[in-house]
Protein backbone atom coordinates (compact mmCIF):
# COMPACT_ATOMS: atom_id res chain seq x y z
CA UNK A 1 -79.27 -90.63 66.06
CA UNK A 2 -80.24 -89.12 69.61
CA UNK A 3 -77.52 -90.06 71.68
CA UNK A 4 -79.32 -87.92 74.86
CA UNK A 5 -81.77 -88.64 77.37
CA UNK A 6 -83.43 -86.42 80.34
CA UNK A 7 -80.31 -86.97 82.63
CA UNK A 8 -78.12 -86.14 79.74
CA UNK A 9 -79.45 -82.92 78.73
CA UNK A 10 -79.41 -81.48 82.88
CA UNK A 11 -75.41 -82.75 83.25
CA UNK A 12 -75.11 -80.81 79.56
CA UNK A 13 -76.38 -77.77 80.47
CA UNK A 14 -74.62 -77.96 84.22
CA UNK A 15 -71.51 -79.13 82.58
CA UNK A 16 -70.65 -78.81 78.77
CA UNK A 17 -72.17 -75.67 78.56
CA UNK A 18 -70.23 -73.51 81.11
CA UNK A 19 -66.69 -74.96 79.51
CA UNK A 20 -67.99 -73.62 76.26
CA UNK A 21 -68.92 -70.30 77.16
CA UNK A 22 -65.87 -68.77 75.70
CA UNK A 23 -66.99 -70.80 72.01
CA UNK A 24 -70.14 -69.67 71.94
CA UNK A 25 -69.45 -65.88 72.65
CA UNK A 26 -66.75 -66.08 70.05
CA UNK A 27 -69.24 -67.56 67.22
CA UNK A 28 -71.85 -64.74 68.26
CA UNK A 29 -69.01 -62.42 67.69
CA UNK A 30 -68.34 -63.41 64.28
CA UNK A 31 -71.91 -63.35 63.50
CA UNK A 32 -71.97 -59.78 64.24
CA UNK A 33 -68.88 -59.45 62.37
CA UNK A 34 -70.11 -60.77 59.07
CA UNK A 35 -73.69 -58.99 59.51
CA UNK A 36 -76.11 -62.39 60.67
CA UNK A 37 -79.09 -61.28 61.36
CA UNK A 38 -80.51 -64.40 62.14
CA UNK A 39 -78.87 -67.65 62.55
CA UNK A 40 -80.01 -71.24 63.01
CA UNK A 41 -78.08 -73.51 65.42
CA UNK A 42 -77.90 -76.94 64.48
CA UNK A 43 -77.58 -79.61 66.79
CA UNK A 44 -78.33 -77.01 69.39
CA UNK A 45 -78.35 -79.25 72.53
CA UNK A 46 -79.83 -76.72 75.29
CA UNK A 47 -79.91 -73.71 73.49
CA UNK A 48 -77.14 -71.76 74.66
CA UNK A 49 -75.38 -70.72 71.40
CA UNK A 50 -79.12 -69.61 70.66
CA UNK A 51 -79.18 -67.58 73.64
CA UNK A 52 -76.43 -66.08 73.20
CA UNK A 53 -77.22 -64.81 70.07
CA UNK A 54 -80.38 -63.66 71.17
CA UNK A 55 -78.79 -61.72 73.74
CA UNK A 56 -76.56 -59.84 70.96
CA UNK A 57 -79.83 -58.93 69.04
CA UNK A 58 -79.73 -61.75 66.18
CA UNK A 59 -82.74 -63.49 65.94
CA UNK A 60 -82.12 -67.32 66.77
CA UNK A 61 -83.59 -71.02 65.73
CA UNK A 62 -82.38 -73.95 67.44
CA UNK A 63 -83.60 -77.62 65.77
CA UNK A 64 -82.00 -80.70 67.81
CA UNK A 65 -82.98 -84.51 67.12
CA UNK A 66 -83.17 -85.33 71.36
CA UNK A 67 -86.73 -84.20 72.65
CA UNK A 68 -84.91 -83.83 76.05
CA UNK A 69 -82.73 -81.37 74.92
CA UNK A 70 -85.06 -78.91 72.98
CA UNK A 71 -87.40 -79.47 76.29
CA UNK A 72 -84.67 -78.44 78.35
CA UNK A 73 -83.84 -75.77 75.81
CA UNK A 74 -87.32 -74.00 76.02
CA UNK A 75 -87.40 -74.29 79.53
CA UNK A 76 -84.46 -71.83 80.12
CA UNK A 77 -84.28 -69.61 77.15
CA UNK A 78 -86.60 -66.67 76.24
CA UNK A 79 -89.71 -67.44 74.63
CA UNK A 80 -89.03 -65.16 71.22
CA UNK A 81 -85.97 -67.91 70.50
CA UNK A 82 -88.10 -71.29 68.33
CA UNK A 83 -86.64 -74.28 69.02
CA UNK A 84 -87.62 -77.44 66.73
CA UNK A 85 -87.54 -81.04 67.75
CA UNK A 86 -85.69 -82.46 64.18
CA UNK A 87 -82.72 -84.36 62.21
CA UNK A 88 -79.73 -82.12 61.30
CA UNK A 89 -79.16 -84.53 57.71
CA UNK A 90 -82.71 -83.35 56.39
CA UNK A 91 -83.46 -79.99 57.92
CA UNK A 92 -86.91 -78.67 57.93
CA UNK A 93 -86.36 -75.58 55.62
CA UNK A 94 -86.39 -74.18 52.05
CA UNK A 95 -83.12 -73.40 50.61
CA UNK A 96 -81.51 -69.99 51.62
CA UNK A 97 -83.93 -69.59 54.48
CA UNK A 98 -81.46 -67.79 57.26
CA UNK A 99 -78.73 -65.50 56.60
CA UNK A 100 -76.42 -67.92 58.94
CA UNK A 101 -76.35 -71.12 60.39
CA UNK A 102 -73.97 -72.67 62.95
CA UNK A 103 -73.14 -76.48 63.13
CA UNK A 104 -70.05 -76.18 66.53
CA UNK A 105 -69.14 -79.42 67.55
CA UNK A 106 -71.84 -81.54 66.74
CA UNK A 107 -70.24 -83.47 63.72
CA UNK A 108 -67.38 -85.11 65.51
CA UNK A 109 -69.34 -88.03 66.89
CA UNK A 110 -71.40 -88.98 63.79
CA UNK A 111 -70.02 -91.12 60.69
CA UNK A 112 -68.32 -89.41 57.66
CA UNK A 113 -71.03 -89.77 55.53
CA UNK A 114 -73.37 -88.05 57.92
CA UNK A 115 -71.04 -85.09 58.82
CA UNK A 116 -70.83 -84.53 55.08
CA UNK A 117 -73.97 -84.56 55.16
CA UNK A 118 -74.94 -81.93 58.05
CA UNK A 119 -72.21 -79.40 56.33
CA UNK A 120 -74.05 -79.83 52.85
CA UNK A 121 -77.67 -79.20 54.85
CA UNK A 122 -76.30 -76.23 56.39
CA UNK A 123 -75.22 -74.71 53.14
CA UNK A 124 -78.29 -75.48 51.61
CA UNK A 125 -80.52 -73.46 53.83
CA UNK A 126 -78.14 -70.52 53.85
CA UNK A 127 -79.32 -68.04 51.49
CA UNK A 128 -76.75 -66.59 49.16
CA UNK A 129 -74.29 -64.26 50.71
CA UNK A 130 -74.99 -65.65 54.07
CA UNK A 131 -72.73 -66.86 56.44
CA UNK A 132 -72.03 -70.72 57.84
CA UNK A 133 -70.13 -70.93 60.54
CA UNK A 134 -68.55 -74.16 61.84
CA UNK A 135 -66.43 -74.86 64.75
CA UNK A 136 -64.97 -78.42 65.56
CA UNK A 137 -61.81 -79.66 66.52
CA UNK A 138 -58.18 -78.96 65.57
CA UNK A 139 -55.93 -82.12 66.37
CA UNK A 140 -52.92 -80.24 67.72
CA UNK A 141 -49.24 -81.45 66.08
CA UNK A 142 -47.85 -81.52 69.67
CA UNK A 143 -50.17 -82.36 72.64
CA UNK A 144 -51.66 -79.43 75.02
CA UNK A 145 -53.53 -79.68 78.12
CA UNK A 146 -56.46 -78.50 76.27
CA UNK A 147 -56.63 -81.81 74.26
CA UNK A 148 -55.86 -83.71 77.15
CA UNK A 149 -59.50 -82.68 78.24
CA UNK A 150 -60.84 -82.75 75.10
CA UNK A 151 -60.53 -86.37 74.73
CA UNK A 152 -61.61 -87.14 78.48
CA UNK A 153 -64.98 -85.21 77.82
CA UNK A 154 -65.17 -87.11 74.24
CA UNK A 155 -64.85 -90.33 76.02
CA UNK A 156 -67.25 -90.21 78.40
CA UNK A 157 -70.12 -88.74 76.22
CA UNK A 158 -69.89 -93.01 74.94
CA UNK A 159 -68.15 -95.54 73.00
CA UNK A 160 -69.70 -95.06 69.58
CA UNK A 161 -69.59 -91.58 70.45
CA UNK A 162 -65.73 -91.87 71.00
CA UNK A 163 -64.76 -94.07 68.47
CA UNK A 164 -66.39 -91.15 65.65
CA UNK A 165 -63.88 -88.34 67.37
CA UNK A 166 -61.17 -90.99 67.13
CA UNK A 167 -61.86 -91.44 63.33
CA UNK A 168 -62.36 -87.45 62.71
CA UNK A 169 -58.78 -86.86 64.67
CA UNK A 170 -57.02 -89.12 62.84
CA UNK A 171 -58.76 -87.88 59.28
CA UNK A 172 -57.39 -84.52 60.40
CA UNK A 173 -60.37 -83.31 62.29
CA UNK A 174 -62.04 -79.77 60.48
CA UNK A 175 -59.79 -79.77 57.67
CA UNK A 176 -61.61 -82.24 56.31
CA UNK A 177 -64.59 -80.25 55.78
CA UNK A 178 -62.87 -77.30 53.95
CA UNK A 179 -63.58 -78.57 49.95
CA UNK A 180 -67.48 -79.11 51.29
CA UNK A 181 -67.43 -75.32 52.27
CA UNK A 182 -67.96 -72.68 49.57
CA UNK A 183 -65.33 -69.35 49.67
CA UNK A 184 -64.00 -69.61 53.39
CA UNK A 185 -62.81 -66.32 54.80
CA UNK A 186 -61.99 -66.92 58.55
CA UNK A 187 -60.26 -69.56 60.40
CA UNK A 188 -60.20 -68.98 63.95
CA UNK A 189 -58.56 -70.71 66.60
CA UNK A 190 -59.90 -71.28 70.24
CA UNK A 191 -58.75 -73.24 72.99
CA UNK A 192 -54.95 -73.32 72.57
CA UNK A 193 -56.35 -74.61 68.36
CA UNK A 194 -57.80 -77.62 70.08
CA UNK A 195 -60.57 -75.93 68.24
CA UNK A 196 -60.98 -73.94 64.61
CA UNK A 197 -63.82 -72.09 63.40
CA UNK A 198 -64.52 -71.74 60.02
CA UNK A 199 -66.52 -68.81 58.37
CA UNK A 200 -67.55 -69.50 55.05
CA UNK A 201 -69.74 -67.38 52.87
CA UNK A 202 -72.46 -68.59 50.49
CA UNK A 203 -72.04 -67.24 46.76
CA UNK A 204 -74.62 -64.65 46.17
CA UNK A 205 -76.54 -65.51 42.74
CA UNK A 206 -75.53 -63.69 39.58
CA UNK A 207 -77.57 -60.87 38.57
């Protein structure tokens, strides 16, 4: 579902995008880290986990169900970066096709059985020692300013919107993606652990 419209996508890109700044450079780090040269962004919004990665070198694909937001996307990013109007539960792409791909904080606001979903498309077009990278919330134990904002920003973006976070917090937010991951080799907090990102690497095939 496209939850965005024109006036969504500009108060997104003036908004959301500058608060997660400090996400985004962190997952382009770790692609570096783990050797990504490539990386498809899903749920991409405006593009600016895509530019940022362009900016590091990696070659970048953003796909996004809301025909606003790829618009808006292609309008500010450098032409090399493809963007691709499409739904994140049955991505457009043959098995193992990118050495990474990024789903960061786009499954919070769907239902369970399309997160699940998402996590198992973005493995699938991983090829095999590639990297998938996820970040999403972090429910702290004890509250922090941090998640104080968190859930104002989560509750304005609309109530079915909202009532998914609530759901994913109280199922223990990323955690619960952890047995849908294969061989996870970085967890790393951001934002006071308001937020985790998982690295998890796709088995290579035996010889």
């Amino acid at each position: 579902m496209s939850y965005y419209g024109r006036a969504s996508a500009r108060l997104y890109s003036l908004l959301i995008d500058p608060l997660l700044r400090k996400l985004r450079e962190r997952i382009t780090s770790l692609c570096i880290a783990e050797g990504v040269t490539a990386a498809l962004d899903i749920a991409c919004a405006t593009g600016a986990q895509c530019r940022s990665l362009h900016s590091a070198g990696i070659r970048s694909t953003g796909i996004d169900l809301a025909p606003e937001m790829i618009a808006a996307a292609r309008r500010i990013s450098p032409p090399e970066i493809e963007y691709l109007i499409g739904s994140a539960l049955e991505l457009p792409f043959p098995d193992g096709t990118f050495p990474g791909a990024i789903l960061s904080l786009c499954l919070h606001e769907h239902p369970f059985i399309e997160q699940d979903r998402m996590v198992a498309e973005a493995v699938r077009v991983t090829r095999p020692g590639g990297a998938v990278i996820v970040a999403e919330y972090s429910p702290p134990r004890r509250p922090r300013p941090e998640w104080w904002l968190i859930n104002a920003i989560e509750r304005v973006a609309g109530k079915e919107h909202f009532r998914n976070f609530r759901k994913f917090v109280r199922a223990g937010g990323i955690v619960r993606f952890e047995p849908l991951l294969p061989s996870i080799g970085r967890r790393v907090p951001i934002f006071g652990g308001g937020v985790t990102i998982l690295v998890a690497r796709v088995p290579k095939r035996a010889a």
